[in-house]
C-alpha atoms as a PDB file:
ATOM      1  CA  UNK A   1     -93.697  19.125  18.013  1.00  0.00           C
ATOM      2  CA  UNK A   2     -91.177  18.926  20.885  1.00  0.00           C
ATOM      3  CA  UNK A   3     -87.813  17.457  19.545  1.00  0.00           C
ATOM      4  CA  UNK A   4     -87.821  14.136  21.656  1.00  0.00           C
ATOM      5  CA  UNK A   5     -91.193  13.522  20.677  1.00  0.00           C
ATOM      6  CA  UNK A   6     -90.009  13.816  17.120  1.00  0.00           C
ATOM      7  CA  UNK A   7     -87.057  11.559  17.620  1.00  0.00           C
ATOM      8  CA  UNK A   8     -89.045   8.689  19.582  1.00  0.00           C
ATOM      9  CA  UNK A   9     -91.224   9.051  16.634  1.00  0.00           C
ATOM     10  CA  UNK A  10     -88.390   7.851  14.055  1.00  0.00           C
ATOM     11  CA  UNK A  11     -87.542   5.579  17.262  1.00  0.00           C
ATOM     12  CA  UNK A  12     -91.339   4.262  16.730  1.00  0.00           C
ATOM     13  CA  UNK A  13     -91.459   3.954  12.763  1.00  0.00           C
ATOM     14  CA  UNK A  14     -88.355   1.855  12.894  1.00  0.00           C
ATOM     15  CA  UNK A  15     -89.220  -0.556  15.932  1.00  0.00           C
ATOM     16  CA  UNK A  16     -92.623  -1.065  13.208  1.00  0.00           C
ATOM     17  CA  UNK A  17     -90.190  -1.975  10.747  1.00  0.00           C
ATOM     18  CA  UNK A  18     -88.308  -4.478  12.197  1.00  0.00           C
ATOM     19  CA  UNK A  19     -91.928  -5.954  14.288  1.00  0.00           C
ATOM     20  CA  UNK A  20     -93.051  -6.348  10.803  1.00  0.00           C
ATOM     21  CA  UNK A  21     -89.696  -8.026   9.478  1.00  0.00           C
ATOM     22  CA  UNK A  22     -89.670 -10.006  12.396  1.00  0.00           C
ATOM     23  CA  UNK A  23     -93.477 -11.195  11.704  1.00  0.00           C
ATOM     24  CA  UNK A  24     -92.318 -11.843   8.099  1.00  0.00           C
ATOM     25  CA  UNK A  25     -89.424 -14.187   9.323  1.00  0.00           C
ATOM     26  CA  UNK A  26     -91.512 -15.959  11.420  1.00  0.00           C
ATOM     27  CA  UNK A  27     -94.110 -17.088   9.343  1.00  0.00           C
ATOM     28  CA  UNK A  28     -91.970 -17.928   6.402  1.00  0.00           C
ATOM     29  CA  UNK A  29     -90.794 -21.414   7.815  1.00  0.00           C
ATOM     30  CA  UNK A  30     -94.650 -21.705   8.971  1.00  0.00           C
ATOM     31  CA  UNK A  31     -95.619 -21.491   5.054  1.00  0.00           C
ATOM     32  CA  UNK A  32     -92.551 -23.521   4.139  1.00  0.00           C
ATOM     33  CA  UNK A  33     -94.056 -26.599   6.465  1.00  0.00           C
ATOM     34  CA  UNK A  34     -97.141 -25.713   5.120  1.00  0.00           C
ATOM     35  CA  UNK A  35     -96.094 -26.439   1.379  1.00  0.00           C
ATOM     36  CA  UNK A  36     -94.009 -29.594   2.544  1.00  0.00           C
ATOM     37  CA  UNK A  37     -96.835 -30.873   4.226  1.00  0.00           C
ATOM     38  CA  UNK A  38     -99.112 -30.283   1.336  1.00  0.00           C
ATOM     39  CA  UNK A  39     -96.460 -32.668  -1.158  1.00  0.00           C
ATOM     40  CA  UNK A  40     -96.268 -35.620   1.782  1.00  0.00           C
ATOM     41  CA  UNK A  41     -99.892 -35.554   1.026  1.00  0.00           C
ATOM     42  CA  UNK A  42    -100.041 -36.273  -2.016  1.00  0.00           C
ATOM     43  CA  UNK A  43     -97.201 -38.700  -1.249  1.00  0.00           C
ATOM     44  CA  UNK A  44     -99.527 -40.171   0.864  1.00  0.00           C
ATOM     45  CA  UNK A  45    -102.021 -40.410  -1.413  1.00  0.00           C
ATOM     46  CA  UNK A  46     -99.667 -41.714  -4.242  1.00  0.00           C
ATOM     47  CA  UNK A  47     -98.479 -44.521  -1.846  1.00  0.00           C
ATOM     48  CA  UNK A  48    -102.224 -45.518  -0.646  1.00  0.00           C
ATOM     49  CA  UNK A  49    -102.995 -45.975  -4.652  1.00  0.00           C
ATOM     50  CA  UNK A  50    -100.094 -47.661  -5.314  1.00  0.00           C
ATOM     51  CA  UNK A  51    -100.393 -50.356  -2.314  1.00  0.00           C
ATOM     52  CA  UNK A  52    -103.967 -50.959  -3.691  1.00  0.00           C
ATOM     53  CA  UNK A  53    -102.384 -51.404  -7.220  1.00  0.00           C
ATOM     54  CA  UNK A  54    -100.180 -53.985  -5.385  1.00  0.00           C
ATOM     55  CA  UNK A  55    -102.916 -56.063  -3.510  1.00  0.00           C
ATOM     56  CA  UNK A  56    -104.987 -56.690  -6.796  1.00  0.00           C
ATOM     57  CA  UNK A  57    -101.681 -57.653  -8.317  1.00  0.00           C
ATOM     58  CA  UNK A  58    -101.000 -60.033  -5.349  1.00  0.00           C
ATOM     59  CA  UNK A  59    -104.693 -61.384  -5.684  1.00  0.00           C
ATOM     60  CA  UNK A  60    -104.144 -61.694  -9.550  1.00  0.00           C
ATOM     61  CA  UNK A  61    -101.329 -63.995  -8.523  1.00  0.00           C
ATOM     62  CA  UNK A  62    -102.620 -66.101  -5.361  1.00  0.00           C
ATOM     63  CA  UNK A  63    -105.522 -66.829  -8.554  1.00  0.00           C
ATOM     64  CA  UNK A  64    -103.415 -67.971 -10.877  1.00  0.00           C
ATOM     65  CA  UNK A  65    -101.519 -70.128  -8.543  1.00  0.00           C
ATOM     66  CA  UNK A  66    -105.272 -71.386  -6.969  1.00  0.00           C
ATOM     67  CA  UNK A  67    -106.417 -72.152 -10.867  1.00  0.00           C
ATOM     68  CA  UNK A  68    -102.829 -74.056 -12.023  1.00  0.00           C
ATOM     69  CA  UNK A  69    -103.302 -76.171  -8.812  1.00  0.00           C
ATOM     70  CA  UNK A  70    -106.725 -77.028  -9.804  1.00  0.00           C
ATOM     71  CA  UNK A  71    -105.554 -78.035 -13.042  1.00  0.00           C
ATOM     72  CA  UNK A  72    -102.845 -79.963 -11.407  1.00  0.00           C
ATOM     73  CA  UNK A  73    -105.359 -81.461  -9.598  1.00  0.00           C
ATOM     74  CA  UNK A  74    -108.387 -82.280 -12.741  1.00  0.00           C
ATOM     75  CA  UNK A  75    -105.040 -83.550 -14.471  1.00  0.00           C
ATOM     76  CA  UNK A  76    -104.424 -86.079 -11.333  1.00  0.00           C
ATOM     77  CA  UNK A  77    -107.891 -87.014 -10.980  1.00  0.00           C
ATOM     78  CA  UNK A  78    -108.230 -87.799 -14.673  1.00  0.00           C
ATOM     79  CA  UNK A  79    -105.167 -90.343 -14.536  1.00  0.00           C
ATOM     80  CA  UNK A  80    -106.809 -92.192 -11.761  1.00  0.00           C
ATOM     81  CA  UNK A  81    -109.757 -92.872 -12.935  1.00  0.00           C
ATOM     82  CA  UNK A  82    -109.094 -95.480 -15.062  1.00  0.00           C
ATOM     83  CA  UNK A  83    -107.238 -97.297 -11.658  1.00  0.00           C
ATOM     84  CA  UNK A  84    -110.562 -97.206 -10.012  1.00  0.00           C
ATOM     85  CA  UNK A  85    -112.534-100.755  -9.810  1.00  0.00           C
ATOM     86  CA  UNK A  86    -115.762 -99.364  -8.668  1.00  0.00           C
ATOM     87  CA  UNK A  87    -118.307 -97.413 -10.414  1.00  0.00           C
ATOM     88  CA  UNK A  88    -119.454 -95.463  -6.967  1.00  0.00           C
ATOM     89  CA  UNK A  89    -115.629 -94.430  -6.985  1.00  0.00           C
ATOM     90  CA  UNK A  90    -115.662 -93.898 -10.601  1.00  0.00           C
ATOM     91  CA  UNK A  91    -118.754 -91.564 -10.031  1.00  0.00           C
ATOM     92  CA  UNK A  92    -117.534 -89.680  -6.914  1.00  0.00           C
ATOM     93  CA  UNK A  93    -113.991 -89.214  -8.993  1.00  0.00           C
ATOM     94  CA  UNK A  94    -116.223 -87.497 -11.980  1.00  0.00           C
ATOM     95  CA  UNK A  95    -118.082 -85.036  -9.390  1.00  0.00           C
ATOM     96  CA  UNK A  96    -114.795 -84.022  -8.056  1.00  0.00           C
ATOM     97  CA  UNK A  97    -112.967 -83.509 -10.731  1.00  0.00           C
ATOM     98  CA  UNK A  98    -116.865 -81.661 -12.674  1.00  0.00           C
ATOM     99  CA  UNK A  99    -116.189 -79.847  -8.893  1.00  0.00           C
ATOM    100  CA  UNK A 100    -113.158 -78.507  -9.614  1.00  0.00           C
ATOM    101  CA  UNK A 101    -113.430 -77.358 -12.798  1.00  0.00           C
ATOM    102  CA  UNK A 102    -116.737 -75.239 -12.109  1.00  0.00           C
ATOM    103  CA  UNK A 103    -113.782 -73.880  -9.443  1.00  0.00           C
ATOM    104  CA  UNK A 104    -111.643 -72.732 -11.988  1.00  0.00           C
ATOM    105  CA  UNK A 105    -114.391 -71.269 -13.877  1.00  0.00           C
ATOM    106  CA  UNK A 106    -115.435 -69.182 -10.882  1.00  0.00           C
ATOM    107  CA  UNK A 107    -111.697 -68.180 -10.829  1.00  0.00           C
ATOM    108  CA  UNK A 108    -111.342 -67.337 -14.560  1.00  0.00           C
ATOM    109  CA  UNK A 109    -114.231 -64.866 -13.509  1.00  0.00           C
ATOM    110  CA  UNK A 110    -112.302 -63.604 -10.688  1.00  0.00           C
ATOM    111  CA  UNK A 111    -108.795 -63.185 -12.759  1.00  0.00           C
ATOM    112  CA  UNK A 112    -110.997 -60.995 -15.460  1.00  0.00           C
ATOM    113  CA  UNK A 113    -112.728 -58.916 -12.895  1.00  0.00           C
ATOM    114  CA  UNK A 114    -109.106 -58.513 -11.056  1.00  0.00           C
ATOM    115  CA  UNK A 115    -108.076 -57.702 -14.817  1.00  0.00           C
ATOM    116  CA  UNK A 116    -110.396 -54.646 -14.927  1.00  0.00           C
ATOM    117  CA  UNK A 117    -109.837 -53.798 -10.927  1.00  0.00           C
ATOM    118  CA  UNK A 118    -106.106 -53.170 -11.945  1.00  0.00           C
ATOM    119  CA  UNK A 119    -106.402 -51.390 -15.377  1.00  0.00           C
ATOM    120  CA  UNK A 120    -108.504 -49.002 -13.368  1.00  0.00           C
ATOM    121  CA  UNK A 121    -106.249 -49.065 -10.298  1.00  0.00           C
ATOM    122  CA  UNK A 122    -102.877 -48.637 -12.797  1.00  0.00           C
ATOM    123  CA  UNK A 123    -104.951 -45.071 -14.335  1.00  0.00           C
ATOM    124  CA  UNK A 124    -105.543 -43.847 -10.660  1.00  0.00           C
ATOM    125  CA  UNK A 125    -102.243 -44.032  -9.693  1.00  0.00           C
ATOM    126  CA  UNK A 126    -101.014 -42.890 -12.617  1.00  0.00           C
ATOM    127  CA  UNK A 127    -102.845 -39.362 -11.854  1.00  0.00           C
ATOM    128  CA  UNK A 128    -101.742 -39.708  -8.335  1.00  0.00           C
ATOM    129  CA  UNK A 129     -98.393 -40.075  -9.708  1.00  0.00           C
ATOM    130  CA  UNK A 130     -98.728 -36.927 -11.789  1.00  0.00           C
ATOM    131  CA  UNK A 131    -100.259 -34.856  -9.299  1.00  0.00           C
ATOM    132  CA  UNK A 132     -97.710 -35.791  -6.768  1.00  0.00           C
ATOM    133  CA  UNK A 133     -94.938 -34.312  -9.058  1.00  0.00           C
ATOM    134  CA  UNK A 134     -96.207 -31.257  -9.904  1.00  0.00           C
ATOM    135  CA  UNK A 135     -96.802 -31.099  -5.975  1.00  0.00           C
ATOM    136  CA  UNK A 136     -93.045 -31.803  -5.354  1.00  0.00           C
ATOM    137  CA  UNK A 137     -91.932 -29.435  -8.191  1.00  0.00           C
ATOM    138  CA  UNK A 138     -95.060 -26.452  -7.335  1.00  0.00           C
ATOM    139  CA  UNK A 139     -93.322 -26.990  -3.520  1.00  0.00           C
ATOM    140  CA  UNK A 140     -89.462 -27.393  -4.412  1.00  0.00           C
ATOM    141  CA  UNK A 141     -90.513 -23.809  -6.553  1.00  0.00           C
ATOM    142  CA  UNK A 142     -92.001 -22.130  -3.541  1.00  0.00           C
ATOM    143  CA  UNK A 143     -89.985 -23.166  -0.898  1.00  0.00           C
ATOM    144  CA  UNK A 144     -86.456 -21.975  -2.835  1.00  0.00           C
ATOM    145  CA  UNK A 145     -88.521 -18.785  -3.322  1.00  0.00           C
ATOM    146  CA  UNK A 146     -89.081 -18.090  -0.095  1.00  0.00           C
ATOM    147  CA  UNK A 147     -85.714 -18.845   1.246  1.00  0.00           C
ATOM    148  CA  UNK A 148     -84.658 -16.320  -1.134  1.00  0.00           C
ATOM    149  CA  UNK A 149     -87.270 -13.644   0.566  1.00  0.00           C
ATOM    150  CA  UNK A 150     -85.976 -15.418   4.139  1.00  0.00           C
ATOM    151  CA  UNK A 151     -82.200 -13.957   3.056  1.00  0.00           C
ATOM    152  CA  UNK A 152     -83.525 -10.377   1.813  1.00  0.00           C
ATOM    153  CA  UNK A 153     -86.060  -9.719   4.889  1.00  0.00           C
ATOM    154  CA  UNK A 154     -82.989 -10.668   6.852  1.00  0.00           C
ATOM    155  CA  UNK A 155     -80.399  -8.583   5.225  1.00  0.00           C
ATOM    156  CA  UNK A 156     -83.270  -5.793   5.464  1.00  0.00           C
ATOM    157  CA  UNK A 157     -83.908  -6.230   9.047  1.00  0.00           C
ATOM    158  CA  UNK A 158     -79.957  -6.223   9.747  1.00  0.00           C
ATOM    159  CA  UNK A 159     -80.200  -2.435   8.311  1.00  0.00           C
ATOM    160  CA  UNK A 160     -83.359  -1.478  10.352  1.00  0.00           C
ATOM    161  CA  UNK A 161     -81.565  -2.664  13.561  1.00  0.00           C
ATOM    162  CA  UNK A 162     -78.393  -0.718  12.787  1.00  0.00           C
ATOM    163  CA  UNK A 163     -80.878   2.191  11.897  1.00  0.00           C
ATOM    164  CA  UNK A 164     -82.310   1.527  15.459  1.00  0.00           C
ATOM    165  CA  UNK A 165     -79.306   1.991  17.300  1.00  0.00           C
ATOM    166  CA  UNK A 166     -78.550   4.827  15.691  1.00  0.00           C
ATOM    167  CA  UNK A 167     -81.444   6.724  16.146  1.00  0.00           C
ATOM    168  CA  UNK A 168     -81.531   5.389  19.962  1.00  0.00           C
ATOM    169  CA  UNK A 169     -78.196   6.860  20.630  1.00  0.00           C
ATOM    170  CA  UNK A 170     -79.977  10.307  20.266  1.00  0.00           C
ATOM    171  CA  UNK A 171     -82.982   9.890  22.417  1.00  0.00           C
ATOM    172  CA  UNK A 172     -82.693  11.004  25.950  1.00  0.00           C
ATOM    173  CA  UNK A 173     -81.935   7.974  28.056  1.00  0.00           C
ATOM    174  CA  UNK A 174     -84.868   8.990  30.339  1.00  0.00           C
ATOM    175  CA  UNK A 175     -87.595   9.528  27.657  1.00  0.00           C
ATOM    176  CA  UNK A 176     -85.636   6.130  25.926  1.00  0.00           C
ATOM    177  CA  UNK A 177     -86.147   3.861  28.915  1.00  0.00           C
ATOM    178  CA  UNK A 178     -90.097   4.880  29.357  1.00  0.00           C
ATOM    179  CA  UNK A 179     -90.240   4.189  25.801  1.00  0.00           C
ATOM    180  CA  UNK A 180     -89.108   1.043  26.278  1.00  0.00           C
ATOM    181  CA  UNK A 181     -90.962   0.213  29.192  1.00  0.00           C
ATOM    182  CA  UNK A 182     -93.795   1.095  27.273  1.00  0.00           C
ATOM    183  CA  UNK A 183     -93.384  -1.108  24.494  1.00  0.00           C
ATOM    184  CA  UNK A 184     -92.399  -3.938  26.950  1.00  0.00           C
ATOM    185  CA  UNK A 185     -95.825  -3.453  27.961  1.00  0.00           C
ATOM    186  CA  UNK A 186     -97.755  -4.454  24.702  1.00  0.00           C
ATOM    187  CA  UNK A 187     -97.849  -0.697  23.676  1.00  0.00           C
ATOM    188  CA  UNK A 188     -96.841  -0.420  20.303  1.00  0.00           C
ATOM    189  CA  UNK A 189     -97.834   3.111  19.505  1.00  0.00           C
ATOM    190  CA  UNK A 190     -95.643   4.996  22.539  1.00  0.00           C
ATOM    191  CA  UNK A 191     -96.114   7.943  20.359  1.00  0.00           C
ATOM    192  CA  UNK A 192     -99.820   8.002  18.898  1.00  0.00           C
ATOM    193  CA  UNK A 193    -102.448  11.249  17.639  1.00  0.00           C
ATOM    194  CA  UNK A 194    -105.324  12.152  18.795  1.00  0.00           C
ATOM    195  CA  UNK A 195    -108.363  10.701  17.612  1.00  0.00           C
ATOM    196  CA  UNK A 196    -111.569  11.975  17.180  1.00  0.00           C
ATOM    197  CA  UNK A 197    -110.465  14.027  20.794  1.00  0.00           C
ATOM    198  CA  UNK A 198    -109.511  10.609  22.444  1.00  0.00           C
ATOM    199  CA  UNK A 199    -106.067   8.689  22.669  1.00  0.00           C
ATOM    200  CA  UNK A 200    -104.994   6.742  19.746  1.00  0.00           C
ATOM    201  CA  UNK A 201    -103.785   4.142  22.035  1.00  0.00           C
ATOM    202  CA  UNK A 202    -106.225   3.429  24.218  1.00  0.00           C
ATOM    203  CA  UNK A 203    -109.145   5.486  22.906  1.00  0.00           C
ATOM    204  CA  UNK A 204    -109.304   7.331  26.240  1.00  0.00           C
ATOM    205  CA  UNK A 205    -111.596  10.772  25.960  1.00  0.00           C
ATOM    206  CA  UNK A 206    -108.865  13.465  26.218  1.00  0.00           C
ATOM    207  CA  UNK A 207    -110.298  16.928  27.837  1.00  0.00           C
ATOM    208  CA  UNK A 208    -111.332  19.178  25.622  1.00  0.00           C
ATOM    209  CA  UNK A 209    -108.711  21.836  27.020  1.00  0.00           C
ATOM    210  CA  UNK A 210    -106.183  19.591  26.557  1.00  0.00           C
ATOM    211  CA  UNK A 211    -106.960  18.250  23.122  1.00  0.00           C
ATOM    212  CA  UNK A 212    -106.292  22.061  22.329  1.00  0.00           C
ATOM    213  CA  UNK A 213    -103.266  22.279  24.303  1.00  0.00           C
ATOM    214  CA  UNK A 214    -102.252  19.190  21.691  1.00  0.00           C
ATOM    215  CA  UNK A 215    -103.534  20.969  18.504  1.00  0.00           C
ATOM    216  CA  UNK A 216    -101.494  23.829  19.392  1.00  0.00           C
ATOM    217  CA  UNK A 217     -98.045  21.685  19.952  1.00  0.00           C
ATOM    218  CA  UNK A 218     -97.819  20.562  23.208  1.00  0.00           C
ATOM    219  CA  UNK A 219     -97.491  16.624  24.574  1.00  0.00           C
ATOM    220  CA  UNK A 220     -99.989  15.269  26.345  1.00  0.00           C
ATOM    221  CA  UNK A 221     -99.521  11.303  28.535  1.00  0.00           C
ATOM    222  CA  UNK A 222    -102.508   9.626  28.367  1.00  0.00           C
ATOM    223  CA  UNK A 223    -103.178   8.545  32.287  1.00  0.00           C
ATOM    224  CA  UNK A 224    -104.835   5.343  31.291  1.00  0.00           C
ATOM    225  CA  UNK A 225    -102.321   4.078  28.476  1.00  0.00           C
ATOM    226  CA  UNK A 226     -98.607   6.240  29.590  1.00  0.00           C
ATOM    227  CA  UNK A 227     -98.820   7.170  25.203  1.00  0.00           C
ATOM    228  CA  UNK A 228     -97.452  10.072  24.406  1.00  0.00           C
ATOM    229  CA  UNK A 229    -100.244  11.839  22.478  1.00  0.00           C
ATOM    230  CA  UNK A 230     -99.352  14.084  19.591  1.00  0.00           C
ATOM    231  CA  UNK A 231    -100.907  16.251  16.683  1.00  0.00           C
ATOM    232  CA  UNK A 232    -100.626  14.670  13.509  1.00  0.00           C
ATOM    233  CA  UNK A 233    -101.559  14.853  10.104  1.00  0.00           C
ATOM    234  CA  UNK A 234    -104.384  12.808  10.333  1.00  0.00           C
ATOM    235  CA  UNK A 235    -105.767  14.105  14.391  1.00  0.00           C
ATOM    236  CA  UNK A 236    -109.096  15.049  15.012  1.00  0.00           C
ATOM    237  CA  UNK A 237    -110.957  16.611  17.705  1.00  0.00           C
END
Protein backbone atom coordinates (compact mmCIF):
# COMPACT_ATOMS: atom_id res chain seq x y z
CA UNK A 1 0.00 0.00 0.00
CA UNK A 2 1.42 3.36 -1.17
CA UNK A 3 2.33 5.52 1.96
CA UNK A 4 -0.27 8.41 1.37
CA UNK A 5 -2.84 5.99 0.87
CA UNK A 6 -1.90 4.59 4.23
CA UNK A 7 -1.85 7.93 5.93
CA UNK A 8 -5.32 9.23 4.41
CA UNK A 9 -6.40 5.97 5.74
CA UNK A 10 -5.60 6.95 9.55
CA UNK A 11 -6.85 10.48 8.08
CA UNK A 12 -10.23 8.40 7.27
CA UNK A 13 -10.57 6.23 10.59
CA UNK A 14 -10.30 9.38 12.60
CA UNK A 15 -12.71 11.78 10.55
CA UNK A 16 -15.23 8.30 11.44
CA UNK A 17 -14.46 8.94 14.88
CA UNK A 18 -15.25 12.26 15.39
CA UNK A 19 -18.64 11.86 12.56
CA UNK A 20 -19.66 9.36 15.06
CA UNK A 21 -18.92 11.64 18.24
CA UNK A 22 -20.44 14.32 16.54
CA UNK A 23 -23.73 12.08 15.81
CA UNK A 24 -23.55 11.11 19.53
CA UNK A 25 -23.59 14.88 20.63
CA UNK A 26 -26.26 15.62 18.58
CA UNK A 27 -28.77 13.35 19.52
CA UNK A 28 -28.12 13.49 23.19
CA UNK A 29 -30.13 16.84 23.76
CA UNK A 30 -32.73 15.15 21.18
CA UNK A 31 -33.19 12.19 23.90
CA UNK A 32 -32.89 14.69 26.73
CA UNK A 33 -36.23 16.62 25.21
CA UNK A 34 -37.45 13.41 24.63
CA UNK A 35 -37.39 12.34 28.43
CA UNK A 36 -38.57 15.96 29.50
CA UNK A 37 -41.32 15.74 27.29
CA UNK A 38 -42.28 12.33 28.45
CA UNK A 39 -42.53 13.85 32.52
CA UNK A 40 -44.71 17.15 31.21
CA UNK A 41 -46.90 14.35 30.18
CA UNK A 42 -47.58 12.89 32.87
CA UNK A 43 -47.73 16.40 34.35
CA UNK A 44 -50.31 16.85 32.08
CA UNK A 45 -52.05 14.08 32.92
CA UNK A 46 -51.64 14.66 36.76
CA UNK A 47 -53.09 18.22 36.29
CA UNK A 48 -56.19 16.99 33.97
CA UNK A 49 -57.05 14.46 37.08
CA UNK A 50 -56.58 16.82 39.51
CA UNK A 51 -58.87 19.70 37.84
CA UNK A 52 -61.56 16.93 37.58
CA UNK A 53 -60.95 16.17 41.35
CA UNK A 54 -61.61 19.96 41.73
CA UNK A 55 -64.92 20.32 39.67
CA UNK A 56 -66.71 17.44 41.67
CA UNK A 57 -65.43 19.20 44.74
CA UNK A 58 -66.87 22.54 43.43
CA UNK A 59 -70.21 20.66 42.51
CA UNK A 60 -70.14 18.98 46.05
CA UNK A 61 -70.20 22.56 47.27
CA UNK A 62 -72.64 24.60 44.81
CA UNK A 63 -75.02 21.28 46.40
CA UNK A 64 -74.63 21.91 49.65
CA UNK A 65 -75.14 25.56 49.33
CA UNK A 66 -78.44 24.68 46.78
CA UNK A 67 -79.77 22.12 49.75
CA UNK A 68 -79.06 24.75 52.97
CA UNK A 69 -80.99 27.35 50.84
CA UNK A 70 -83.79 25.02 50.42
CA UNK A 71 -83.87 24.45 53.97
CA UNK A 72 -83.71 28.12 54.50
CA UNK A 73 -86.43 28.28 52.40
CA UNK A 74 -88.96 24.97 53.92
CA UNK A 75 -87.90 26.80 57.29
CA UNK A 76 -89.49 30.27 55.85
CA UNK A 77 -92.37 28.71 54.33
CA UNK A 78 -93.21 26.80 57.49
CA UNK A 79 -93.32 30.15 59.64
CA UNK A 80 -95.77 31.61 57.26
CA UNK A 81 -98.13 29.39 57.14
CA UNK A 82 -99.79 29.95 60.09
CA UNK A 83 -100.05 34.01 58.75
CA UNK A 84 -102.02 32.75 55.87
CA UNK A 85 -106.03 33.41 56.05
CA UNK A 86 -106.93 31.26 53.18
CA UNK A 87 -106.98 27.63 52.80
CA UNK A 88 -106.13 27.84 48.77
CA UNK A 89 -102.96 29.77 50.14
CA UNK A 90 -102.58 27.43 52.92
CA UNK A 91 -102.65 24.56 50.26
CA UNK A 92 -100.40 26.15 47.58
CA UNK A 93 -97.85 27.02 50.72
CA UNK A 94 -97.90 23.01 51.59
CA UNK A 95 -97.10 22.02 47.77
CA UNK A 96 -94.27 24.38 47.79
CA UNK A 97 -92.75 23.78 50.64
CA UNK A 98 -93.71 19.22 49.85
CA UNK A 99 -91.85 20.87 46.41
CA UNK A 100 -88.93 21.73 47.89
CA UNK A 101 -88.21 19.16 50.00
CA UNK A 102 -88.58 16.33 47.21
CA UNK A 103 -85.67 19.06 45.87
CA UNK A 104 -83.46 18.41 48.53
CA UNK A 105 -84.02 14.81 48.34
CA UNK A 106 -83.01 14.77 44.68
CA UNK A 107 -79.91 16.70 45.97
CA UNK A 108 -79.05 14.38 48.91
CA UNK A 109 -78.89 11.85 45.89
CA UNK A 110 -76.69 14.05 43.99
CA UNK A 111 -74.20 14.92 47.13
CA UNK A 112 -73.86 10.85 47.60
CA UNK A 113 -73.28 10.12 43.99
CA UNK A 114 -70.71 13.30 43.96
CA UNK A 115 -69.46 11.41 47.24
CA UNK A 116 -68.49 8.29 45.23
CA UNK A 117 -67.46 10.49 41.89
CA UNK A 118 -64.66 12.00 44.19
CA UNK A 119 -63.47 8.95 46.26
CA UNK A 120 -62.88 7.51 42.84
CA UNK A 121 -61.52 10.74 41.34
CA UNK A 122 -59.11 11.28 44.77
CA UNK A 123 -57.60 7.24 43.87
CA UNK A 124 -56.98 8.32 40.15
CA UNK A 125 -55.08 11.09 40.90
CA UNK A 126 -53.44 9.64 43.46
CA UNK A 127 -51.80 7.09 40.79
CA UNK A 128 -51.37 9.97 38.50
CA UNK A 129 -49.59 11.54 41.26
CA UNK A 130 -47.34 8.54 41.73
CA UNK A 131 -46.64 7.90 38.28
CA UNK A 132 -45.79 11.46 37.66
CA UNK A 133 -42.92 11.19 40.28
CA UNK A 134 -41.31 8.33 39.35
CA UNK A 135 -41.53 10.09 35.79
CA UNK A 136 -39.76 13.23 37.21
CA UNK A 137 -37.23 11.13 39.22
CA UNK A 138 -36.81 8.07 36.08
CA UNK A 139 -36.14 11.63 33.90
CA UNK A 140 -34.07 13.82 36.51
CA UNK A 141 -31.92 10.10 36.56
CA UNK A 142 -31.50 9.98 32.83
CA UNK A 143 -31.05 13.31 31.91
CA UNK A 144 -27.95 13.88 34.68
CA UNK A 145 -26.72 10.64 33.05
CA UNK A 146 -26.50 11.75 29.89
CA UNK A 147 -25.01 15.07 30.56
CA UNK A 148 -22.38 13.12 32.12
CA UNK A 149 -21.88 11.02 28.62
CA UNK A 150 -22.46 14.79 26.87
CA UNK A 151 -18.98 15.87 28.95
CA UNK A 152 -16.99 12.48 28.14
CA UNK A 153 -18.02 12.25 24.24
CA UNK A 154 -16.86 15.83 24.33
CA UNK A 155 -13.63 15.51 26.11
CA UNK A 156 -13.21 12.37 23.66
CA UNK A 157 -13.93 14.21 20.57
CA UNK A 158 -11.48 17.15 21.76
CA UNK A 159 -8.66 14.24 21.52
CA UNK A 160 -9.85 12.87 18.09
CA UNK A 161 -9.65 16.46 16.67
CA UNK A 162 -6.17 17.07 18.05
CA UNK A 163 -5.42 13.47 16.66
CA UNK A 164 -6.81 14.91 13.32
CA UNK A 165 -4.58 17.65 12.99
CA UNK A 166 -1.89 15.78 13.67
CA UNK A 167 -2.18 13.20 11.33
CA UNK A 168 -3.27 15.99 8.62
CA UNK A 169 -0.04 17.77 9.05
CA UNK A 170 1.56 14.65 7.36
CA UNK A 171 -0.61 14.14 4.38
CA UNK A 172 0.46 15.76 1.21
CA UNK A 173 -1.44 18.99 0.87
CA UNK A 174 -2.44 17.87 -2.68
CA UNK A 175 -3.72 14.32 -1.88
CA UNK A 176 -5.19 16.34 1.60
CA UNK A 177 -7.27 18.87 -0.30
CA UNK A 178 -8.91 16.05 -2.79
CA UNK A 179 -9.56 14.29 0.32
CA UNK A 180 -11.33 16.90 1.52
CA UNK A 181 -13.11 17.78 -1.42
CA UNK A 182 -14.18 14.41 -1.42
CA UNK A 183 -15.67 14.23 1.82
CA UNK A 184 -17.28 17.71 1.22
CA UNK A 185 -19.01 15.82 -1.32
CA UNK A 186 -21.01 13.24 0.85
CA UNK A 187 -18.12 10.67 0.35
CA UNK A 188 -17.29 9.27 3.48
CA UNK A 189 -15.14 6.37 2.47
CA UNK A 190 -12.28 8.54 0.30
CA UNK A 191 -10.27 5.49 0.86
CA UNK A 192 -12.52 2.24 0.38
CA UNK A 193 -11.60 -1.83 -0.89
CA UNK A 194 -12.66 -3.49 -3.44
CA UNK A 195 -15.69 -5.38 -3.33
CA UNK A 196 -16.67 -8.35 -4.85
CA UNK A 197 -14.36 -6.64 -8.04
CA UNK A 198 -16.45 -3.34 -7.79
CA UNK A 199 -15.82 0.00 -5.76
CA UNK A 200 -16.71 0.03 -2.20
CA UNK A 201 -17.99 3.43 -2.64
CA UNK A 202 -20.05 3.46 -5.29
CA UNK A 203 -20.24 -0.22 -6.23
CA UNK A 204 -18.87 0.62 -9.69
CA UNK A 205 -17.59 -2.77 -11.68
CA UNK A 206 -13.78 -2.24 -11.60
CA UNK A 207 -11.93 -4.02 -14.78
CA UNK A 208 -10.82 -7.10 -14.20
CA UNK A 209 -7.10 -5.97 -15.09
CA UNK A 210 -7.30 -3.45 -12.80
CA UNK A 211 -8.86 -5.22 -9.85
CA UNK A 212 -5.45 -7.19 -10.22
CA UNK A 213 -3.40 -4.22 -10.57
CA UNK A 214 -5.22 -3.47 -6.89
CA UNK A 215 -4.63 -7.01 -5.46
CA UNK A 216 -1.12 -6.66 -6.26
CA UNK A 217 -0.66 -3.02 -4.44
CA UNK A 218 -1.39 -0.45 -6.63
CA UNK A 219 -4.27 2.55 -6.24
CA UNK A 220 -6.87 2.64 -8.35
CA UNK A 221 -9.69 6.21 -8.57
CA UNK A 222 -12.86 5.04 -9.19
CA UNK A 223 -14.10 7.39 -12.34
CA UNK A 224 -17.64 7.39 -11.15
CA UNK A 225 -17.10 8.07 -7.27
CA UNK A 226 -13.10 9.99 -7.27
CA UNK A 227 -12.52 6.89 -4.07
CA UNK A 228 -9.40 5.83 -3.81
CA UNK A 229 -9.75 2.03 -4.09
CA UNK A 230 -7.45 -0.18 -2.09
CA UNK A 231 -6.72 -3.94 -1.14
CA UNK A 232 -7.81 -4.75 2.15
CA UNK A 233 -8.26 -7.37 4.47
CA UNK A 234 -11.61 -8.02 3.72
CA UNK A 235 -11.43 -7.28 -0.69
CA UNK A 236 -12.74 -9.56 -3.02
CA UNK A 237 -12.65 -10.03 -6.62
Amino acid sequence: MEEFIARLLDLQDCDRDIDRLKADLESIPQEIKIHRKDTEGHEARFNLFRDNLDSIRGKQKKLAGDRADNVTRVTDYKSRLISLKSNSEYTAMLKQISHTEKMNDQIDNMIIEAMYEEDEASQVLERALKERDRAVKRSAIREESLREKLKEIESSLAVSQVRRAEIAAKVDQKQLKMYEKSRSAGHREVVTGIKNGSCGGCLTKIPPQSAGEIKGGKTYICPLCGSYVVWTTDSSF
